[in-house]
PDB file of N, CA and C in Angstrom:
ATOM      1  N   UNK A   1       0.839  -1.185   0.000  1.00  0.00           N
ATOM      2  CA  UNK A   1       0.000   0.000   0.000  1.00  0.00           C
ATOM      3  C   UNK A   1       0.882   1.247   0.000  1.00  0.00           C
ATOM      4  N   UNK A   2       0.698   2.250  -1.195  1.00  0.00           N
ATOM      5  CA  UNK A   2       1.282   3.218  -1.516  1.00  0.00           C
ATOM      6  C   UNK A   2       0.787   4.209   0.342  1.00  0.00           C
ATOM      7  N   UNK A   3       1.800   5.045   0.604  1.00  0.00           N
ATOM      8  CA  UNK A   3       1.392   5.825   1.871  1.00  0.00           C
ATOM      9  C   UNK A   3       0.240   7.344   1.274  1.00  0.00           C
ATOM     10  N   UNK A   4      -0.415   8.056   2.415  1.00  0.00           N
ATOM     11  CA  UNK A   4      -0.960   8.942   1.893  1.00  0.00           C
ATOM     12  C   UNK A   4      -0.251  10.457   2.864  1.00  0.00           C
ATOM     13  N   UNK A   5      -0.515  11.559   1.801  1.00  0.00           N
ATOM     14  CA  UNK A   5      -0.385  12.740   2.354  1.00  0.00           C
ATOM     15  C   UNK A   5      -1.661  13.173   2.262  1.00  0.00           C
ATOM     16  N   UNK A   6      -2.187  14.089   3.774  1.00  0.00           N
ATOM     17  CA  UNK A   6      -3.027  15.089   3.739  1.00  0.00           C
ATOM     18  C   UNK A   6      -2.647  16.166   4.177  1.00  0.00           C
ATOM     19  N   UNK A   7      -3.599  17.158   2.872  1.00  0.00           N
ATOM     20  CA  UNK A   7      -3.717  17.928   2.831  1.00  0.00           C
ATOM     21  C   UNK A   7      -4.676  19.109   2.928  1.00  0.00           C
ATOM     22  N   UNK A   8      -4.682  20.090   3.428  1.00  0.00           N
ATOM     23  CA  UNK A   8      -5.505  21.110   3.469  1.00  0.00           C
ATOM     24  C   UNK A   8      -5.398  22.492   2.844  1.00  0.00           C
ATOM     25  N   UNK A   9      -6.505  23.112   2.545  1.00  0.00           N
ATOM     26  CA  UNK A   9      -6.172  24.776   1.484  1.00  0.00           C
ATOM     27  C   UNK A   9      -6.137  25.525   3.043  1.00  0.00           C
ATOM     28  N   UNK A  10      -4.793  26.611   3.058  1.00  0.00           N
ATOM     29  CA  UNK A  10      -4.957  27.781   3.958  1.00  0.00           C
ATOM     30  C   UNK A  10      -6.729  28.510   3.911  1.00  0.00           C
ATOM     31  N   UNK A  11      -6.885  29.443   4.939  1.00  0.00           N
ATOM     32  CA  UNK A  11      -8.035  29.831   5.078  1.00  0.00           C
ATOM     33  C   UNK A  11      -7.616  31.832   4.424  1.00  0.00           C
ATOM     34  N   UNK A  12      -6.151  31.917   5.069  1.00  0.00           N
ATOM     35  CA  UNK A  12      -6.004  33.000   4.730  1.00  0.00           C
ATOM     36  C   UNK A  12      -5.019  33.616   3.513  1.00  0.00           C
ATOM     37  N   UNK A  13      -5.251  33.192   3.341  1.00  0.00           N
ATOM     38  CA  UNK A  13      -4.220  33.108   1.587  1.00  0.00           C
ATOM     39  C   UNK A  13      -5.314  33.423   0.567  1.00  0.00           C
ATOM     40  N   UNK A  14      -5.459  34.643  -0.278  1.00  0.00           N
ATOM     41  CA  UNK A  14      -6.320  34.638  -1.213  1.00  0.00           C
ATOM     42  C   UNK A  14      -5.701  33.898  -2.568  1.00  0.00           C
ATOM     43  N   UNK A  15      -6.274  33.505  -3.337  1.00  0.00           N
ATOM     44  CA  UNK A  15      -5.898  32.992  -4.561  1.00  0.00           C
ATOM     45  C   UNK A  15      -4.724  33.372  -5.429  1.00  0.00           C
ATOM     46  N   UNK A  16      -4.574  35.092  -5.318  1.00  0.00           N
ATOM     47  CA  UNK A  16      -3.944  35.305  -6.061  1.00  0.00           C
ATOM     48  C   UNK A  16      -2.923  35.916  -5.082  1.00  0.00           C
ATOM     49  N   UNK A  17      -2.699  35.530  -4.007  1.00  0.00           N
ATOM     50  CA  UNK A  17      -1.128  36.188  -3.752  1.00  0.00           C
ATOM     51  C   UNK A  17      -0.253  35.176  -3.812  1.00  0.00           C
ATOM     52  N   UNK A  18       1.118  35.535  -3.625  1.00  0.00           N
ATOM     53  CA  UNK A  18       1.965  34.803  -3.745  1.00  0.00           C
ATOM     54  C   UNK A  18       2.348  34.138  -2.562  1.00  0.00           C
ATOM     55  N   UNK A  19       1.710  33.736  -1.880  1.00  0.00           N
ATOM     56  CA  UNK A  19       2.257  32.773  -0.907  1.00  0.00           C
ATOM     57  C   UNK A  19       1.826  31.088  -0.856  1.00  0.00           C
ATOM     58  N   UNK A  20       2.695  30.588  -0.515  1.00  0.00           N
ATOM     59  CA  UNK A  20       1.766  29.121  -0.503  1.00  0.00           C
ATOM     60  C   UNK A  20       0.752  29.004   0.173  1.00  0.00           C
ATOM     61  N   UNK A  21       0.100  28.054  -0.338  1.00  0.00           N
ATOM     62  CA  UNK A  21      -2.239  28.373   0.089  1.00  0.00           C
ATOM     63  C   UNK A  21      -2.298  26.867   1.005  1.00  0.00           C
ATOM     64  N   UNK A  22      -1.356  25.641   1.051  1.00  0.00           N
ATOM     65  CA  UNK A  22      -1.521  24.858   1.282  1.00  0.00           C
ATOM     66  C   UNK A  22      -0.661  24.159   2.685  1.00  0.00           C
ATOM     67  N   UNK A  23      -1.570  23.481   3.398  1.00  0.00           N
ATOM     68  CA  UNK A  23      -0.673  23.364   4.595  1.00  0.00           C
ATOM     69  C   UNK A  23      -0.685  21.530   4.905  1.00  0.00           C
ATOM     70  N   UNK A  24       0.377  20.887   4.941  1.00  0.00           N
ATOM     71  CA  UNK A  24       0.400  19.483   5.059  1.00  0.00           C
ATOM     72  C   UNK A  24      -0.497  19.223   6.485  1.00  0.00           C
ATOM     73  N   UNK A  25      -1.107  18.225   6.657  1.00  0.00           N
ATOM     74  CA  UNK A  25      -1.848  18.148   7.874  1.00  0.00           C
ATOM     75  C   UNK A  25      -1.393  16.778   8.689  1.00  0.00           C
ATOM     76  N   UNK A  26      -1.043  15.697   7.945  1.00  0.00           N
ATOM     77  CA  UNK A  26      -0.913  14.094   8.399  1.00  0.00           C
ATOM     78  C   UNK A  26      -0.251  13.294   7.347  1.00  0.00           C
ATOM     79  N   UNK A  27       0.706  12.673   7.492  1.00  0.00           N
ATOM     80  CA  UNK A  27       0.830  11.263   6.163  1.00  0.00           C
ATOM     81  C   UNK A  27       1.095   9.980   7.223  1.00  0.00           C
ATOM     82  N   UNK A  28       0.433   9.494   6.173  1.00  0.00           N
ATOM     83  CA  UNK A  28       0.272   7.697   6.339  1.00  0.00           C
ATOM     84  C   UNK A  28       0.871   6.661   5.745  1.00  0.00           C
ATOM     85  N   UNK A  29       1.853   5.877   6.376  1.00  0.00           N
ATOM     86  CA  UNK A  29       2.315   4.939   5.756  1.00  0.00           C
ATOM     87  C   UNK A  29       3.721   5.345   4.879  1.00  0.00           C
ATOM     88  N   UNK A  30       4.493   6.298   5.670  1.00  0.00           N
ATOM     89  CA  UNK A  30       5.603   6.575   4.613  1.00  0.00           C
ATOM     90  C   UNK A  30       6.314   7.355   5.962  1.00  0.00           C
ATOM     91  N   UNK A  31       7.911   7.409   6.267  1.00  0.00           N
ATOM     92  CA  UNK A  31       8.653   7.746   6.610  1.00  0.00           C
ATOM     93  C   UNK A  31       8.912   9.410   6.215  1.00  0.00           C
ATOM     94  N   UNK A  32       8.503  10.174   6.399  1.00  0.00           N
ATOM     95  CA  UNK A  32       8.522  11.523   6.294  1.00  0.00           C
ATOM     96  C   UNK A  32       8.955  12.220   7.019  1.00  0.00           C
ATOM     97  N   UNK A  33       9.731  12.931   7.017  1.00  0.00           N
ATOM     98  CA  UNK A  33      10.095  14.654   8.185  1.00  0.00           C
ATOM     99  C   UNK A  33       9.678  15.551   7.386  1.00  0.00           C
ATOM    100  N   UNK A  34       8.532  16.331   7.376  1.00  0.00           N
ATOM    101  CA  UNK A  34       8.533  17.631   6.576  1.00  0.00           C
ATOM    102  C   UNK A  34       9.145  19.143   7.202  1.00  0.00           C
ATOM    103  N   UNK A  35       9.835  19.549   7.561  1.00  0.00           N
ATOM    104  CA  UNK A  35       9.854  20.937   8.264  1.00  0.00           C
ATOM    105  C   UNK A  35       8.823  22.171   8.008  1.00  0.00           C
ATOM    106  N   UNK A  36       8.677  22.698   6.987  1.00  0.00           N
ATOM    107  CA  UNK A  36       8.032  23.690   6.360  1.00  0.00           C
ATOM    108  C   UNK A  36       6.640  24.030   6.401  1.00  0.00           C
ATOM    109  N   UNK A  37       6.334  24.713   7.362  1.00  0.00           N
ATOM    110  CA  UNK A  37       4.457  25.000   7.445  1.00  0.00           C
ATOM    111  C   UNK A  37       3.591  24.874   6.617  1.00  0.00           C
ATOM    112  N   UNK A  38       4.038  25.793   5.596  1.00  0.00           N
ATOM    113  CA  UNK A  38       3.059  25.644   4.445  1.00  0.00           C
ATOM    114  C   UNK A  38       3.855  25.076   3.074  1.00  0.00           C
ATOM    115  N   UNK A  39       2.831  25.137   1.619  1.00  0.00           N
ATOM    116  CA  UNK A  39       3.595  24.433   0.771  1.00  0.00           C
ATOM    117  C   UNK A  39       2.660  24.707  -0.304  1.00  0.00           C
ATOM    118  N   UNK A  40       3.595  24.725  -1.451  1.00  0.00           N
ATOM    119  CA  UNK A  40       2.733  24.878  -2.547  1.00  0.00           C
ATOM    120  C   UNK A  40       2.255  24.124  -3.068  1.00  0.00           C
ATOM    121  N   UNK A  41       1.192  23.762  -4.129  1.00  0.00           N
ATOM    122  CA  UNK A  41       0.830  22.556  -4.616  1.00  0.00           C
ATOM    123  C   UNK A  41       1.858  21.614  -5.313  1.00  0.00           C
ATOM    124  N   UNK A  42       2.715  22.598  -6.232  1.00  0.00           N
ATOM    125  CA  UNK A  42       3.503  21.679  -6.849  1.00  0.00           C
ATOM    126  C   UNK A  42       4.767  20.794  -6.187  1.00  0.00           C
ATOM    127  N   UNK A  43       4.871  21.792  -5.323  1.00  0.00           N
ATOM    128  CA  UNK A  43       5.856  20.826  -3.994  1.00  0.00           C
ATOM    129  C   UNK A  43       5.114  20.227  -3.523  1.00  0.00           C
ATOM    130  N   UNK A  44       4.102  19.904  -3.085  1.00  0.00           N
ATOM    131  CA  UNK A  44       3.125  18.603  -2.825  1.00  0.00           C
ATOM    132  C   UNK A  44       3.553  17.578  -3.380  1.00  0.00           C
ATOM    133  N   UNK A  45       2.815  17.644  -4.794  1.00  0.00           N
ATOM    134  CA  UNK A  45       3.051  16.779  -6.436  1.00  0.00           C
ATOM    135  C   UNK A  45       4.460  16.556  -5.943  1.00  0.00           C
ATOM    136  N   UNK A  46       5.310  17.218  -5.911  1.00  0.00           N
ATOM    137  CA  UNK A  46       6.460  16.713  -5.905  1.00  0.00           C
ATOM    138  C   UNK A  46       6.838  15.492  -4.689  1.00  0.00           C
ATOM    139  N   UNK A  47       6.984  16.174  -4.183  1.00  0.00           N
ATOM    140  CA  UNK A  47       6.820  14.884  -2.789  1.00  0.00           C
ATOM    141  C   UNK A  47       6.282  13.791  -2.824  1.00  0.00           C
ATOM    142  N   UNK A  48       5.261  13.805  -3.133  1.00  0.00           N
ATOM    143  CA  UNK A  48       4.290  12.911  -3.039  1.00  0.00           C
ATOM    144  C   UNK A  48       4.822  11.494  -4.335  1.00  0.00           C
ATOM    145  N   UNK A  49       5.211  12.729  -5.286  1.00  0.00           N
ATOM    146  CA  UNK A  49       5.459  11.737  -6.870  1.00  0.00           C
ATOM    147  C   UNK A  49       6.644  11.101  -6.311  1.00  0.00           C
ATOM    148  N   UNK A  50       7.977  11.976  -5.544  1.00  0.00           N
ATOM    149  CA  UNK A  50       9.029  11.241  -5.204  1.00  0.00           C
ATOM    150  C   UNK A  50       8.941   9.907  -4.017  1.00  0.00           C
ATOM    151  N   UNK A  51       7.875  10.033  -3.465  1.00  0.00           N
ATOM    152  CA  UNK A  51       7.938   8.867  -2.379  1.00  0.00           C
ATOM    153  C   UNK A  51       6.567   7.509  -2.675  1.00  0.00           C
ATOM    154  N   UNK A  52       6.036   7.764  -3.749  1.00  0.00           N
ATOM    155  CA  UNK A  52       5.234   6.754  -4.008  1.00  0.00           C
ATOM    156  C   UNK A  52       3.932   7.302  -3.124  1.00  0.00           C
ATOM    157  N   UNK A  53       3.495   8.467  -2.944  1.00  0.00           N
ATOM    158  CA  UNK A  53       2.407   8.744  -1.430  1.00  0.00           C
ATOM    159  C   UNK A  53       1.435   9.530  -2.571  1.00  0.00           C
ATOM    160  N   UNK A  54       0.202   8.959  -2.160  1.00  0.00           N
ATOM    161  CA  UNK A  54      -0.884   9.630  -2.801  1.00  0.00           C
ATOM    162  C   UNK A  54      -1.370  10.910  -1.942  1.00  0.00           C
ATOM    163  N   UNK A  55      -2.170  12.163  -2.601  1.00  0.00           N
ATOM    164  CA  UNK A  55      -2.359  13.360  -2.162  1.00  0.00           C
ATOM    165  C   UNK A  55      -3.713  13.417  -2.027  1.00  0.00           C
ATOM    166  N   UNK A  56      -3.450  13.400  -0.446  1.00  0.00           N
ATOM    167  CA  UNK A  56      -5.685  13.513  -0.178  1.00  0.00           C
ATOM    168  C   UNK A  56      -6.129  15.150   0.514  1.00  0.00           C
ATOM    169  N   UNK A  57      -6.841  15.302  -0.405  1.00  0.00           N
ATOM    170  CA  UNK A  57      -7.419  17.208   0.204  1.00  0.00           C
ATOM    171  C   UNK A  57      -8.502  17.033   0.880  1.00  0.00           C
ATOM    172  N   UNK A  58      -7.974  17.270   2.004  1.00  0.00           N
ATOM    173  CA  UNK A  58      -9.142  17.152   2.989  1.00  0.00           C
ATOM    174  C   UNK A  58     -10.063  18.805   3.087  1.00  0.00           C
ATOM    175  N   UNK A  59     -11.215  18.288   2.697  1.00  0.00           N
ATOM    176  CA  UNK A  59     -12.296  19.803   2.378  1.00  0.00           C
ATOM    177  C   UNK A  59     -12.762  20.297   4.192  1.00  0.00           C
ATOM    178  N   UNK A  60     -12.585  21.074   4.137  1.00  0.00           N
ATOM    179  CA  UNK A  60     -12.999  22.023   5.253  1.00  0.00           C
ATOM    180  C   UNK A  60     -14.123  22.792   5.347  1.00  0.00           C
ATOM    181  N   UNK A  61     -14.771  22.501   6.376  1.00  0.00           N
ATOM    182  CA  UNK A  61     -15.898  23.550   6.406  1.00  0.00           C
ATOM    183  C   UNK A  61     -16.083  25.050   6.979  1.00  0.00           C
ATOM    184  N   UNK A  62     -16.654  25.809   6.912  1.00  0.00           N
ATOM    185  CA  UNK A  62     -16.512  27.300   7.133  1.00  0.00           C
ATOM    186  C   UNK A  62     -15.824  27.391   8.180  1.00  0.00           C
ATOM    187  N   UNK A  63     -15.961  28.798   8.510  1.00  0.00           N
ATOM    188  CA  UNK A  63     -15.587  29.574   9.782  1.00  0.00           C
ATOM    189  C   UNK A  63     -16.435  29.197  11.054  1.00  0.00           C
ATOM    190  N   UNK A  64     -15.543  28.445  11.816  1.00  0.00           N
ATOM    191  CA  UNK A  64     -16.161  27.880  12.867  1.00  0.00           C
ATOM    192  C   UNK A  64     -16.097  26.598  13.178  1.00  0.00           C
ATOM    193  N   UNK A  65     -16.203  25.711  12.285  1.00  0.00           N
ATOM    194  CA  UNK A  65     -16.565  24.509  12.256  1.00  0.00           C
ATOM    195  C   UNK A  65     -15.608  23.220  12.576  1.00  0.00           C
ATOM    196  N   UNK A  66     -14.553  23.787  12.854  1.00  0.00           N
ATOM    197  CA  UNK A  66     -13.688  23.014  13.668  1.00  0.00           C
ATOM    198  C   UNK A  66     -14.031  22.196  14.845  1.00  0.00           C
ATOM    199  N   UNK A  67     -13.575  20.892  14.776  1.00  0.00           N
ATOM    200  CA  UNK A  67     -14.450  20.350  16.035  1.00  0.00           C
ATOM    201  C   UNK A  67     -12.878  19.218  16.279  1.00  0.00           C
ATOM    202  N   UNK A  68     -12.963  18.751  17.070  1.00  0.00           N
ATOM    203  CA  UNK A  68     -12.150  17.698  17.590  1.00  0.00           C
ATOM    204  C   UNK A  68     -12.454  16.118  16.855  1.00  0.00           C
ATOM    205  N   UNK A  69     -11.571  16.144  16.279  1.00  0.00           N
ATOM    206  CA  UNK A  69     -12.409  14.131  15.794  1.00  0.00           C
ATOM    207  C   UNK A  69     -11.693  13.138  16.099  1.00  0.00           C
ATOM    208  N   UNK A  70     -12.181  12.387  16.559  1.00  0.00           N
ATOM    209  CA  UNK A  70     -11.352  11.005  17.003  1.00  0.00           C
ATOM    210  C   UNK A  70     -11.577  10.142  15.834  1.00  0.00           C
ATOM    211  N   UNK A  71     -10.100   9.184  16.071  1.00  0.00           N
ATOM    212  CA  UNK A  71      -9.594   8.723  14.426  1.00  0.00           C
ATOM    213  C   UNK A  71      -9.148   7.149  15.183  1.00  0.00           C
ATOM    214  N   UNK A  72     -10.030   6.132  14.786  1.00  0.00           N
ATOM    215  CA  UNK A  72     -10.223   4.977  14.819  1.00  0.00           C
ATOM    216  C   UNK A  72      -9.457   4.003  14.489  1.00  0.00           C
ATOM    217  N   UNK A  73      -8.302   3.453  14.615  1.00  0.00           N
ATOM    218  CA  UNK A  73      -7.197   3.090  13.710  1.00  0.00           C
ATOM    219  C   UNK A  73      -7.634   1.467  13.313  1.00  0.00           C
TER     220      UNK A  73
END
């Protein structure tokens, strides 16, 4: 089983500035150190293409909606 990266879109990053919009959240199944907070998509792709790890975007809901979730292994 190929490992997975998740991922999430920043909340405060508009589209068109230049900063990276994307922030790694969890990977699964793959030996990783990432340092770097945020990240651009194509450094994603990249990563991801170099270690065999598929790229999952985890969708977020509005302002607020953050809740605590317990994760079932």
């Amino acid at each position: 089983m190929a490992g997975k990266i998740f991922y999430r879109e920043r909340r405060k990053v508009g589209k068109e500035e230049k900063k990276p919009r994307f922030k790694m959240v969890a990977v699964a199944g793959v030996d990783l150190k990432v340092y770097p907070n945020h990240l651009r998509k194509q450094e994603l792709e990249q990563i991801a293409e170099s270690i065999g790890a598929e790229l999952v975007l985890l969708k977020g809901g509005g302002k607020g909606d953050e809740k605590e979730v317990e994760v079932n292994a």
